[in-house]
Protein backbone atom coordinates (compact mmCIF):
# COMPACT_ATOMS: atom_id res chain seq x y z
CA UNK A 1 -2.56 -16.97 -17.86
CA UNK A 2 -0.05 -15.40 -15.23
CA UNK A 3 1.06 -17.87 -11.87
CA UNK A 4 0.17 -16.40 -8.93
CA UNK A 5 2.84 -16.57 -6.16
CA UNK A 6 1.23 -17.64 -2.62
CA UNK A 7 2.85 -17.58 0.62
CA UNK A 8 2.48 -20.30 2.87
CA UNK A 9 2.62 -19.68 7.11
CA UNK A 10 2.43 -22.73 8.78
CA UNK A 11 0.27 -24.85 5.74
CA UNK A 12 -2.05 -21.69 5.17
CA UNK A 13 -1.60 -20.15 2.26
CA UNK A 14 -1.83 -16.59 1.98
CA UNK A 15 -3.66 -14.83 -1.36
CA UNK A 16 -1.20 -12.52 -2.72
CA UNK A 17 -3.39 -9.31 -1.96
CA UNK A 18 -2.51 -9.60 1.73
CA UNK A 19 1.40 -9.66 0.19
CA UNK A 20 0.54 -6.48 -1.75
CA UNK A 21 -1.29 -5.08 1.30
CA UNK A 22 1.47 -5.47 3.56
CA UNK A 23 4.07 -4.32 1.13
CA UNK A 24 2.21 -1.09 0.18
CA UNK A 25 1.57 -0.59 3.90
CA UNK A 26 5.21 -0.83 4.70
CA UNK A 27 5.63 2.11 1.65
CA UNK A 28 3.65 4.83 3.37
CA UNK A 29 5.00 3.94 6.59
CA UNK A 30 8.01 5.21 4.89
CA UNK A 31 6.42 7.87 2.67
CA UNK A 32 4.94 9.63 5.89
CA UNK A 33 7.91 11.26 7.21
CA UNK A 34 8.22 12.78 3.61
CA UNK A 35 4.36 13.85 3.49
CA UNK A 36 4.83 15.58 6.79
CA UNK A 37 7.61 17.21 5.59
CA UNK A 38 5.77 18.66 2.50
CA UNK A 39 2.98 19.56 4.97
CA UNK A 40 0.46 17.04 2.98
CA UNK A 41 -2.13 17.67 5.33
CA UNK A 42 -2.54 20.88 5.33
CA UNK A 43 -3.55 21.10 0.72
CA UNK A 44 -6.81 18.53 1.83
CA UNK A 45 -9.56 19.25 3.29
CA UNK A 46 -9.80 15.84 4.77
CA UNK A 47 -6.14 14.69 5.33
CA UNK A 48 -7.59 10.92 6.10
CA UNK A 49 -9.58 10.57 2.96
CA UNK A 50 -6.43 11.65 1.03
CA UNK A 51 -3.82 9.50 3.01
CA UNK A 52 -6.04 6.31 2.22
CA UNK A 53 -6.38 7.47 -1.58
CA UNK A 54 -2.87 7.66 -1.89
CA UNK A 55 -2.54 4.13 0.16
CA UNK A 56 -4.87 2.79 -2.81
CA UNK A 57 -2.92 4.64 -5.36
CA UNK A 58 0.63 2.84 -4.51
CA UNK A 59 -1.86 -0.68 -3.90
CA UNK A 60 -2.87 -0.37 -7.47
CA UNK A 61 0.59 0.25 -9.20
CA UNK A 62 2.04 -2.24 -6.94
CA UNK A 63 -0.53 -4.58 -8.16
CA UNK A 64 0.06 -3.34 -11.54
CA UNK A 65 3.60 -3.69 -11.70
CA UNK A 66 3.81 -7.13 -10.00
């Protein structure tokens, strides 16, 4: 059974999601430059919908790989 790594702030321990969540976040901060670049929003319909799919996409190979 894999050992989860938790972070602790202050005696609160933090669940590793939030440590996935805030790494992935930090990822399409960087990514967006890039997207606007390719003009991303312009191939969607709905540029939100496909900014937060691709949010969950990097989310689940982060958790995935980690």
């Amino acid at each position: 059974m894999p050992s989860f790594l938790e972070l602790v702030i202050g005696d609160v321990l933090v669940a590793p999601f939030v440590i996935y969540a805030a790494g992935t976040l930090a990822i399409f901060v960087m990514l967006r430059p890039f997207l606007r670049l390719v003009a991303f929003n312009r191939v969607f319909i709905n540029p939100p919908i496909a900014e937060l799919s691709l949010y969950v996409m990097i989310l689940a190979l982060l958790i995935e790989l980690f």
